[in-house]
C-alpha atoms as a PDB file:
ATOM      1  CA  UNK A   1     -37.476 -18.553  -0.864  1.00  0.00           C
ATOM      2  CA  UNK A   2     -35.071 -15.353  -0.792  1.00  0.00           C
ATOM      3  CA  UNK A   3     -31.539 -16.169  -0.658  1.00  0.00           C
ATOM      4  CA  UNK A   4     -30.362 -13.519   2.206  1.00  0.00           C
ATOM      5  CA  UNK A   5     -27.071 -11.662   1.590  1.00  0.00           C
ATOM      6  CA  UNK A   6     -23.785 -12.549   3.571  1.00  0.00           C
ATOM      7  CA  UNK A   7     -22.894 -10.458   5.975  1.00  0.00           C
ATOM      8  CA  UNK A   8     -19.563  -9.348   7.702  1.00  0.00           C
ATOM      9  CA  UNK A   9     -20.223  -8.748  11.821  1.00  0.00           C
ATOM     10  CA  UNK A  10     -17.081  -7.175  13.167  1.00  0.00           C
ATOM     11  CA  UNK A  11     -16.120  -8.066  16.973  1.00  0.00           C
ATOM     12  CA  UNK A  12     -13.706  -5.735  18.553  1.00  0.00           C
ATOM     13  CA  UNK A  13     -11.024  -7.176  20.687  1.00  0.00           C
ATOM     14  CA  UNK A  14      -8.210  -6.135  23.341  1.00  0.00           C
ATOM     15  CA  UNK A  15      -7.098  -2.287  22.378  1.00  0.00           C
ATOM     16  CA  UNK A  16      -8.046  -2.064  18.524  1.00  0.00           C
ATOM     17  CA  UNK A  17      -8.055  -5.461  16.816  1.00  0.00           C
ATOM     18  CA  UNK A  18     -11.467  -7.168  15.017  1.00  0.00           C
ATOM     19  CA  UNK A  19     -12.377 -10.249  14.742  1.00  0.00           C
ATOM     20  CA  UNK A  20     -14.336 -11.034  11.122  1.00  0.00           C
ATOM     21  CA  UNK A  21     -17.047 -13.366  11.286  1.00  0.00           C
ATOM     22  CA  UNK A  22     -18.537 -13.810   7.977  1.00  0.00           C
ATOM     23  CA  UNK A  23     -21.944 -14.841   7.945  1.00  0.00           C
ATOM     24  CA  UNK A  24     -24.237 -17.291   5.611  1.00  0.00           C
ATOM     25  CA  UNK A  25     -27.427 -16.124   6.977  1.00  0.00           C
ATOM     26  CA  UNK A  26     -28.965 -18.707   4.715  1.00  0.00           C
ATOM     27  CA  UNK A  27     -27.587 -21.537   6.314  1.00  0.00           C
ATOM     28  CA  UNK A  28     -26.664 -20.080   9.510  1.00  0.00           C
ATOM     29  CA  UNK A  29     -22.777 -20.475   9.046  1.00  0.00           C
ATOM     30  CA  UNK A  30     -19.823 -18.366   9.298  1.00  0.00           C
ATOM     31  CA  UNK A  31     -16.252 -18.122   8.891  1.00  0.00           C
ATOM     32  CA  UNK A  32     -13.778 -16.219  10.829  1.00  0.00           C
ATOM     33  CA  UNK A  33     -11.123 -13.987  10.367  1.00  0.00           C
ATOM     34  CA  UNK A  34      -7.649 -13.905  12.384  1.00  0.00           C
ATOM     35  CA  UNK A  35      -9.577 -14.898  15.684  1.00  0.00           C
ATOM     36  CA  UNK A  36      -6.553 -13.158  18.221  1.00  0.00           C
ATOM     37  CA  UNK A  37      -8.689 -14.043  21.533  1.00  0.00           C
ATOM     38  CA  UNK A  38     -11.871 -16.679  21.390  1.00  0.00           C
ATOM     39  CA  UNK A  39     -13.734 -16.046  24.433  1.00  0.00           C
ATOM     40  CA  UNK A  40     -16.253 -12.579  22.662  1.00  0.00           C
ATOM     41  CA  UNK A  41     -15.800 -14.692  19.426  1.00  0.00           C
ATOM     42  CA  UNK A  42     -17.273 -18.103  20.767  1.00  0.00           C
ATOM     43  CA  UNK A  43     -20.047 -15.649  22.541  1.00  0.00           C
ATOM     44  CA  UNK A  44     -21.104 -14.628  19.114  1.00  0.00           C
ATOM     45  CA  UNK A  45     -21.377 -17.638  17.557  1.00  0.00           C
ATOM     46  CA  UNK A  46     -23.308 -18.903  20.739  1.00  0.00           C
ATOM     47  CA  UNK A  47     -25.373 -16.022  21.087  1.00  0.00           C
ATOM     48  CA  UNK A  48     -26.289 -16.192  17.105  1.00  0.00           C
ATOM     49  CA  UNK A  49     -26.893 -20.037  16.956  1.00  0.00           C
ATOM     50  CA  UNK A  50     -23.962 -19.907  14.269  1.00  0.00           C
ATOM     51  CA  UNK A  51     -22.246 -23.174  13.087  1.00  0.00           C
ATOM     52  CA  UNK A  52     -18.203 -22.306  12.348  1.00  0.00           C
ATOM     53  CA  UNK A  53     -17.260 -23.754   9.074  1.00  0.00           C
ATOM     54  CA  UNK A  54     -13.575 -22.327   8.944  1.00  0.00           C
ATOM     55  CA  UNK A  55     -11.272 -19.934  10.402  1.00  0.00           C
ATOM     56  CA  UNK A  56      -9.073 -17.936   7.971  1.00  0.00           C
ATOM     57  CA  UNK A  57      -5.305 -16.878   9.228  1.00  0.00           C
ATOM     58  CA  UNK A  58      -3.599 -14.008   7.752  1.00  0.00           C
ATOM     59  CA  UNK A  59      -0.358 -14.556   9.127  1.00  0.00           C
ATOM     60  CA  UNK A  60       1.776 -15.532  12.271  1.00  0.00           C
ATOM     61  CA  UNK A  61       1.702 -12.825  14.821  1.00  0.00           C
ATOM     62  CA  UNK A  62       0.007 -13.777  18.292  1.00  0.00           C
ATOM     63  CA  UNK A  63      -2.837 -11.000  18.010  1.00  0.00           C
ATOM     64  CA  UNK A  64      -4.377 -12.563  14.859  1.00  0.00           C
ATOM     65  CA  UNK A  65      -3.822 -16.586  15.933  1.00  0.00           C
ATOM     66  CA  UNK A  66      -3.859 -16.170  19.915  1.00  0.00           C
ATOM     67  CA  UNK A  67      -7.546 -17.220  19.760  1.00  0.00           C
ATOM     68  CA  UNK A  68      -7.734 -20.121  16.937  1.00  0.00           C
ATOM     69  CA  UNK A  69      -6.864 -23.141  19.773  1.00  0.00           C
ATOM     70  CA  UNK A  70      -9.569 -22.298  21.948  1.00  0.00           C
ATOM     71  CA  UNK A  71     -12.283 -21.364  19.492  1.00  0.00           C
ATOM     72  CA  UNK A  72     -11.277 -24.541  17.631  1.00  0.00           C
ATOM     73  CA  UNK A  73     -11.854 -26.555  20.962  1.00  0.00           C
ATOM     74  CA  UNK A  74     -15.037 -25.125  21.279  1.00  0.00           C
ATOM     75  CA  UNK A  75     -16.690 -25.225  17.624  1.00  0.00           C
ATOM     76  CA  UNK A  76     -14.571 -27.487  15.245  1.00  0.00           C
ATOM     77  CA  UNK A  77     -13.777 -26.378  11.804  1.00  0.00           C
ATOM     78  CA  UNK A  78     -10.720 -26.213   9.402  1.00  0.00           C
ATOM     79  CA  UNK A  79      -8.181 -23.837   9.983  1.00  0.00           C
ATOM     80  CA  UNK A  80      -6.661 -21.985   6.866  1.00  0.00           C
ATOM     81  CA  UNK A  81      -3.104 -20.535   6.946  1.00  0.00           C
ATOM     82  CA  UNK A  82      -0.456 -19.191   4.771  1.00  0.00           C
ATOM     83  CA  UNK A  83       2.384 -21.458   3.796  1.00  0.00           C
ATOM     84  CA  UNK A  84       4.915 -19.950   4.430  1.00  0.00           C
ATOM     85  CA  UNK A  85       3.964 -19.778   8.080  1.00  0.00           C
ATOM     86  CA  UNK A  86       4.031 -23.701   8.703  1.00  0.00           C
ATOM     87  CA  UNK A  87       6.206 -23.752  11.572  1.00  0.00           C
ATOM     88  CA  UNK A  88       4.482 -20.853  13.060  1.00  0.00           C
ATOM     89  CA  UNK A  89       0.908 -21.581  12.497  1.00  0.00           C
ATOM     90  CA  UNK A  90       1.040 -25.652  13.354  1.00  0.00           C
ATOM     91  CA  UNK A  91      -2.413 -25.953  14.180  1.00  0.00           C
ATOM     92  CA  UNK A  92      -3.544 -25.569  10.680  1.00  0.00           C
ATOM     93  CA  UNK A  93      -5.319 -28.159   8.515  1.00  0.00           C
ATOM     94  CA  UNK A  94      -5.281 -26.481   5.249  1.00  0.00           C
ATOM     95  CA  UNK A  95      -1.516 -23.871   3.969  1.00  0.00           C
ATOM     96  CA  UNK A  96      -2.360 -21.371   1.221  1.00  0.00           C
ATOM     97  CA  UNK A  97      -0.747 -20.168  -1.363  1.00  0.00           C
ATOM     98  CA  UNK A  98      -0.633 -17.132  -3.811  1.00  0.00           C
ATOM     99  CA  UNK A  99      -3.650 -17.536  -6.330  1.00  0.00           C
ATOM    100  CA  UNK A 100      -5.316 -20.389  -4.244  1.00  0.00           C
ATOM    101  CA  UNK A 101      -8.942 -20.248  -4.695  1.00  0.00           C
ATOM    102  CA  UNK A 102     -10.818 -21.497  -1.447  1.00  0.00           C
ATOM    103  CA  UNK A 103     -14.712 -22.153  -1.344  1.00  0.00           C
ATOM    104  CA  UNK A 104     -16.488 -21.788   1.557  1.00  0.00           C
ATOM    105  CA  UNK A 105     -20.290 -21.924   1.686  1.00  0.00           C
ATOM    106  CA  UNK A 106     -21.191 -18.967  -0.621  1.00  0.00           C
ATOM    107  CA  UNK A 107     -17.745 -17.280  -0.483  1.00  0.00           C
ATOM    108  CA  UNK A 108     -15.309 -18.002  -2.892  1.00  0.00           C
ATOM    109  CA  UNK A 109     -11.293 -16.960  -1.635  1.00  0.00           C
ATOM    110  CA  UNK A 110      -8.613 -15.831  -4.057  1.00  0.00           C
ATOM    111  CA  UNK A 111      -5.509 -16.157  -1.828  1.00  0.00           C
ATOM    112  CA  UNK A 112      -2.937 -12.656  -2.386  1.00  0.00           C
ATOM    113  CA  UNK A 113       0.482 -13.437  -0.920  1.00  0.00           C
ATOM    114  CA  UNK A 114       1.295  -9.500   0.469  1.00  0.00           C
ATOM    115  CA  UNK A 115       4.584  -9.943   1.915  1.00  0.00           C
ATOM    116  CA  UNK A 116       6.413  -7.003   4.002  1.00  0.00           C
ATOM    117  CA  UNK A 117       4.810  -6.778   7.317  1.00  0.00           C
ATOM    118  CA  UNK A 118       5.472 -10.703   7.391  1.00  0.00           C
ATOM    119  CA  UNK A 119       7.545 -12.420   5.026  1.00  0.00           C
ATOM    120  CA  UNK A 120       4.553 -15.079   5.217  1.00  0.00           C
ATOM    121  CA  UNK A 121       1.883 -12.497   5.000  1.00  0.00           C
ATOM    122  CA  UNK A 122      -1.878 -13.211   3.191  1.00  0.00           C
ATOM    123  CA  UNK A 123      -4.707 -11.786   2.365  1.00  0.00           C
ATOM    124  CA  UNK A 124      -8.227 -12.977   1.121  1.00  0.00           C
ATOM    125  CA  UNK A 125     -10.209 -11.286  -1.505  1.00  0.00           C
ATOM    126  CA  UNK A 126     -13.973 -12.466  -2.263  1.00  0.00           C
ATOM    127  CA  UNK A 127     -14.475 -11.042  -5.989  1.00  0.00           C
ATOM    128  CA  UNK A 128     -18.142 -11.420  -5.946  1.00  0.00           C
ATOM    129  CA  UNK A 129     -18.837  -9.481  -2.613  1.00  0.00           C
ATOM    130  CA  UNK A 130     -15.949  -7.394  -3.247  1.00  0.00           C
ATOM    131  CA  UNK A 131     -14.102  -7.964  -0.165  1.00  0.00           C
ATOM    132  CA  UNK A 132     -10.666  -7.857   1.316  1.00  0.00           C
ATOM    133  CA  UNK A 133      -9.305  -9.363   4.530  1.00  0.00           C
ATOM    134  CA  UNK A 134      -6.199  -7.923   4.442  1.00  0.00           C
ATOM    135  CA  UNK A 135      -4.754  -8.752   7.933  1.00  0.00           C
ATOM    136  CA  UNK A 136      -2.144  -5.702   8.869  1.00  0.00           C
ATOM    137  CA  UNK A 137      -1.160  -4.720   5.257  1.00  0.00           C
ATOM    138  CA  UNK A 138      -3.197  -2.340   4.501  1.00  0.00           C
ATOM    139  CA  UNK A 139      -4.932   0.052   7.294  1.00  0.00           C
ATOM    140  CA  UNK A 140      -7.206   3.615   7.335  1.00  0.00           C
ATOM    141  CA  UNK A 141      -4.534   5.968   5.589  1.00  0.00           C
ATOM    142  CA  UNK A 142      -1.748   4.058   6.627  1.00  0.00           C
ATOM    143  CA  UNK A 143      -0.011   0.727   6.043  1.00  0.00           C
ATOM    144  CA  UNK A 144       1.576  -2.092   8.514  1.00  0.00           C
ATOM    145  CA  UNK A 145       4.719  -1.983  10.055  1.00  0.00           C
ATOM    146  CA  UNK A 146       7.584  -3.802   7.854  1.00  0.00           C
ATOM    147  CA  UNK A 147       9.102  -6.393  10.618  1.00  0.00           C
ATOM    148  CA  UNK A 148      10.210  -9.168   8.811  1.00  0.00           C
ATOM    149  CA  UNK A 149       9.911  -8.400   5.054  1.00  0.00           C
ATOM    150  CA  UNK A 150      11.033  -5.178   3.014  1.00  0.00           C
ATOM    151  CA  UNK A 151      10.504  -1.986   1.834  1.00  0.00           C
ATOM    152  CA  UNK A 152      10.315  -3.230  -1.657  1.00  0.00           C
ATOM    153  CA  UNK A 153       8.065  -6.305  -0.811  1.00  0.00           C
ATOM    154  CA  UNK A 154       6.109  -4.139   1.122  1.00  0.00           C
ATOM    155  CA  UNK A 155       5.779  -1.667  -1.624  1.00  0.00           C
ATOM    156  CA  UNK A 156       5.353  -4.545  -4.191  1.00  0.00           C
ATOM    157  CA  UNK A 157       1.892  -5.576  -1.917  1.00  0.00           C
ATOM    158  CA  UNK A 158       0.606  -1.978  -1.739  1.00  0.00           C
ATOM    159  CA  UNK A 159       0.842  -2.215  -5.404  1.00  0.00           C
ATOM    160  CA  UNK A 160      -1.057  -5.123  -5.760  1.00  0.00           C
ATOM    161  CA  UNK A 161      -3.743  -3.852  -3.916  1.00  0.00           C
ATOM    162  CA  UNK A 162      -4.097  -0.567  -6.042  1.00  0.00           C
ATOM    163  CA  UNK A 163      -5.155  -3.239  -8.917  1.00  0.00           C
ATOM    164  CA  UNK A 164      -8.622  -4.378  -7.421  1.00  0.00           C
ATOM    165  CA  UNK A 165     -11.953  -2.635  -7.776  1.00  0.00           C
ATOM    166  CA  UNK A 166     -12.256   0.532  -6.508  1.00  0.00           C
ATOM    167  CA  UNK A 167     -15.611  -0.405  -5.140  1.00  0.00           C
ATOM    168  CA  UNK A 168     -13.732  -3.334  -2.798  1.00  0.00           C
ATOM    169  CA  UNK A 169     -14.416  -3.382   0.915  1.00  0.00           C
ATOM    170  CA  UNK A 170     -10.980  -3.151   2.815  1.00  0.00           C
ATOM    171  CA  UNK A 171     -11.859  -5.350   6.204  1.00  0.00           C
ATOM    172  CA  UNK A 172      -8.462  -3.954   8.185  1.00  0.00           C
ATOM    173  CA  UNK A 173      -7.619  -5.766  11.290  1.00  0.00           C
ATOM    174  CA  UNK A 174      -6.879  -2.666  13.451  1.00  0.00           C
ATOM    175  CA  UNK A 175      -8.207   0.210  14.305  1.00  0.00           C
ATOM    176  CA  UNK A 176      -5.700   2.717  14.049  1.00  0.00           C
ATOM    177  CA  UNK A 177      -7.475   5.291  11.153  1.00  0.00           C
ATOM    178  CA  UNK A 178      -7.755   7.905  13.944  1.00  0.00           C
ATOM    179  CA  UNK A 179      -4.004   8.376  14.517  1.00  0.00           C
ATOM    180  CA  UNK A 180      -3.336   7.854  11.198  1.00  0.00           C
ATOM    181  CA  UNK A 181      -5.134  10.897  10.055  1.00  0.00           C
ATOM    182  CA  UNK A 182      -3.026  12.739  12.235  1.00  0.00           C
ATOM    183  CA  UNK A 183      -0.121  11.307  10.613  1.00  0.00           C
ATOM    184  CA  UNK A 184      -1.814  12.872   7.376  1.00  0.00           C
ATOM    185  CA  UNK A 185      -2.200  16.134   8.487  1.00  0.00           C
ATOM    186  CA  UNK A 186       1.393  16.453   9.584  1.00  0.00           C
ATOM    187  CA  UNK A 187       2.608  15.279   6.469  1.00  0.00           C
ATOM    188  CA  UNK A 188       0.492  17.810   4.553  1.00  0.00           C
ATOM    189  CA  UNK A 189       2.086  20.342   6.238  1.00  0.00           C
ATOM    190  CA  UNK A 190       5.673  19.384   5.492  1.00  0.00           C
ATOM    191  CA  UNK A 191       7.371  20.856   2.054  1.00  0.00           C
ATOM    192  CA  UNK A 192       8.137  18.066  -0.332  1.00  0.00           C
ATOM    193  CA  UNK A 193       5.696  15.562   1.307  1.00  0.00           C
ATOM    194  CA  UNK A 194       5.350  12.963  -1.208  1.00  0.00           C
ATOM    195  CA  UNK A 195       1.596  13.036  -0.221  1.00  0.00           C
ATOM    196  CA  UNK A 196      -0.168  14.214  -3.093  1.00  0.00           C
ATOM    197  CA  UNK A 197      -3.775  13.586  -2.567  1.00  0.00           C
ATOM    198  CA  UNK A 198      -6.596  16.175  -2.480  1.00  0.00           C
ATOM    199  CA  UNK A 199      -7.079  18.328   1.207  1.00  0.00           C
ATOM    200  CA  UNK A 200     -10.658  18.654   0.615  1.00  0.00           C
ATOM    201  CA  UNK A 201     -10.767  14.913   0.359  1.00  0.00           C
ATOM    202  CA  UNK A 202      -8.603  14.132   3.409  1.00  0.00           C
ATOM    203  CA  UNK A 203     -10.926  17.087   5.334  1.00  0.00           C
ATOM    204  CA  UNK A 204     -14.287  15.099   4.162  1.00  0.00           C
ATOM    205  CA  UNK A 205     -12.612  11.866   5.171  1.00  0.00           C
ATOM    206  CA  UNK A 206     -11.711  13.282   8.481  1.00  0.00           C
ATOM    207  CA  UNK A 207     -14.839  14.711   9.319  1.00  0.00           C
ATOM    208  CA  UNK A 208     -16.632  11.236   8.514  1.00  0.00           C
ATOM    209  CA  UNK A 209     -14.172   9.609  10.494  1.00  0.00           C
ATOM    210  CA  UNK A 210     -14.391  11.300  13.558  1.00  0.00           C
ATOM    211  CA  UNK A 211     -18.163  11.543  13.636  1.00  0.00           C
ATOM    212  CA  UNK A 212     -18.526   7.596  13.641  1.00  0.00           C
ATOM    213  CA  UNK A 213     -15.488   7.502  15.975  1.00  0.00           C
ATOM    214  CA  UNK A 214     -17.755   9.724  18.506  1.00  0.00           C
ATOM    215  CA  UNK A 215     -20.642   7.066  18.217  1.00  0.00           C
ATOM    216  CA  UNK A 216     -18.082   4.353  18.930  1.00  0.00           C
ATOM    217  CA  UNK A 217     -18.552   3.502  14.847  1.00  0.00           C
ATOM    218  CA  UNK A 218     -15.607   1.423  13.546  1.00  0.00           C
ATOM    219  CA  UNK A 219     -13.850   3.064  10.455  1.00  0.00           C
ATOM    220  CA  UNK A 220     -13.645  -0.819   9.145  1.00  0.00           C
ATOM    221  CA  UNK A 221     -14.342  -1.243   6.357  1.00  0.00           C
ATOM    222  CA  UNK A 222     -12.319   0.882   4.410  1.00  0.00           C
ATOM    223  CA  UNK A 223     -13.328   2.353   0.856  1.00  0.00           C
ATOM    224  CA  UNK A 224     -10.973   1.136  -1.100  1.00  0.00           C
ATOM    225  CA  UNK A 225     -11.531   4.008  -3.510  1.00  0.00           C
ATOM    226  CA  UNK A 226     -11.317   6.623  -1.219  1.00  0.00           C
ATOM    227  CA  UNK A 227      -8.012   5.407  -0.131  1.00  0.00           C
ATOM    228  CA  UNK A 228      -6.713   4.923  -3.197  1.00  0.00           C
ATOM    229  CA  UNK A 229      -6.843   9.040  -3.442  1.00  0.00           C
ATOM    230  CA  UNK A 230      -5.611   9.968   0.662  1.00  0.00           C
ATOM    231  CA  UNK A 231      -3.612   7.045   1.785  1.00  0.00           C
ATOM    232  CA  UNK A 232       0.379   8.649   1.642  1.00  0.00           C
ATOM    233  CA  UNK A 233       1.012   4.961   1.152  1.00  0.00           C
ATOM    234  CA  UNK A 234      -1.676   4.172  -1.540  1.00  0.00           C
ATOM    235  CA  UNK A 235      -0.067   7.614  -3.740  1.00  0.00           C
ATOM    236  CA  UNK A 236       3.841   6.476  -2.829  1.00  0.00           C
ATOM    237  CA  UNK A 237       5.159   6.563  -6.608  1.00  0.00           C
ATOM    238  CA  UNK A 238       8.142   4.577  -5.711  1.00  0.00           C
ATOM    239  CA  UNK A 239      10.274   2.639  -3.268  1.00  0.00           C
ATOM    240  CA  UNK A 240      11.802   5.559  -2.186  1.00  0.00           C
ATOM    241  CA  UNK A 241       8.825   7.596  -0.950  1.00  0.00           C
ATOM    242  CA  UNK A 242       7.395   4.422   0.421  1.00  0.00           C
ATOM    243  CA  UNK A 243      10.330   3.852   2.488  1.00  0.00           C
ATOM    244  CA  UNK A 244      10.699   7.692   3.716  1.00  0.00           C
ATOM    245  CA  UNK A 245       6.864   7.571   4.626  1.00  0.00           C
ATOM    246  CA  UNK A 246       7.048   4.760   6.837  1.00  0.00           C
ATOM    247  CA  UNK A 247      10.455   5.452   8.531  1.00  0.00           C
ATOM    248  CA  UNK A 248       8.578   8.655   9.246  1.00  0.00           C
ATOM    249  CA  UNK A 249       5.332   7.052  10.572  1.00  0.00           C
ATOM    250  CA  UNK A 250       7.560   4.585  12.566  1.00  0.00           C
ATOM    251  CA  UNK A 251       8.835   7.675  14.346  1.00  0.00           C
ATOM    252  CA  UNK A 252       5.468   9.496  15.793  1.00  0.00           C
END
């Protein structure tokens, strides 16, 4: 018999955040990602005769864990959180940890601590699918707002991310490409930007964008390697022009 490929469904909830449900088609399983409401989630699973075999935090914020008690209630299944947020996140069974592997089914976690936007902040990479949950670190040519970490960390987790394969799936947990782009566009017209990346490249990017935005297409998941050559926060060559691009995006 044919093993059938995992799958990632994407369920869009309140004003632009997903929900990740990764599926074992095989075994008719899935996972899910920062579950911020469960009622659409627990639909899915219903709807797709889908046993939950564990629910994946990326970090504290109500948005991304609003959901997990009420889905949990529902369809029982370990709940996986970062360490760091133990007295946030106290409905977990399982706290992870930078370099943590986790295996799930036919997925295979390596845990990436990413601190900046939360001092507590994780992502999940699956090598062999080439996927990243990366929670509200990295978005569509932008990055997450730095509330409790800083500048540096959040720099220092950018980084990281620049050393995967260029071929990796970014699974973003917002939807927020669209006004980013017009964040890009700005920039390129400012003297000194520290945007360096190619305007033909940003144009085809932005047509793309907008023509699956017109069909109600999400822009998740990102290319990573397309990013890596139009994200202003991807080509940031230092702290410094980090910093000054997201004071600057915190302001429009």
């Amino acid at each position: 018999m044919t093993s059938i490929r995992p799958r990632v469904e994407l369920i869009p909830i309140f004003e632009d955040n997903y929900v990740f449900c990764l599926i074992d088609q095989d075994n008719q399983e899935v996972l899910v990602v920062d579950p911020g409401e469960a009622a659409k989630t627990s639909q899915f699973l219903k709807e797709n005769n889908l046993k939950l075999q564990g629910v994946l935090l990326t970090h504290h914020h109500n948005d991304h864990i609003g959901g997990v008690r009420a889905l949990i209630s529902e369809h029982p299944a370990p709940i996986y959180a970062p360490k760091k947020n133990k007295t946030q996140i106290i409905t977990a069974d399982s706290w992870v940890s930078d370099g943590e592997k986790i295996k799930l089914g036919p997925f295979e976690f390596e845990v990436l601590e990413l601190p900046g936007h939360t001092l507590g902040h994780v992502a999940y990479w699956e090598p062999k699918f080439k996927w990243l949950f990366s929670g509200d670190v990295l978005f569509g040519l932008g990055c997450g707002r730095i509330f409790e970490g800083t500048y540096e960390q959040a720099y220092d987790s950018i980084q990281r991310l620049k050393n995967l394969p260029s071929e990796t799936l970014v699974y973003c947990t917002h939807e927020y490409t669209e006004a980013n782009l017009t964040f890009c566009k700005m920039l390129s017209n400012l003297d000194n930007s520290p945007i360096t990346g190619d305007s033909e490249e940003l144009e085809m990017y932005a047509n793309q964008l907008l023509s699956r935005r017109e069909m109600n297409l999400p822009s998740v998941p990102l290319k990573l390697s397309v990013e890596l050559s139009v994200n202003p926060f991807l080509l940031a060559k230092s702290v410094a022009q980090f910093s000054y691009l997201r004071d600057l995006r915190n302001r429009q």
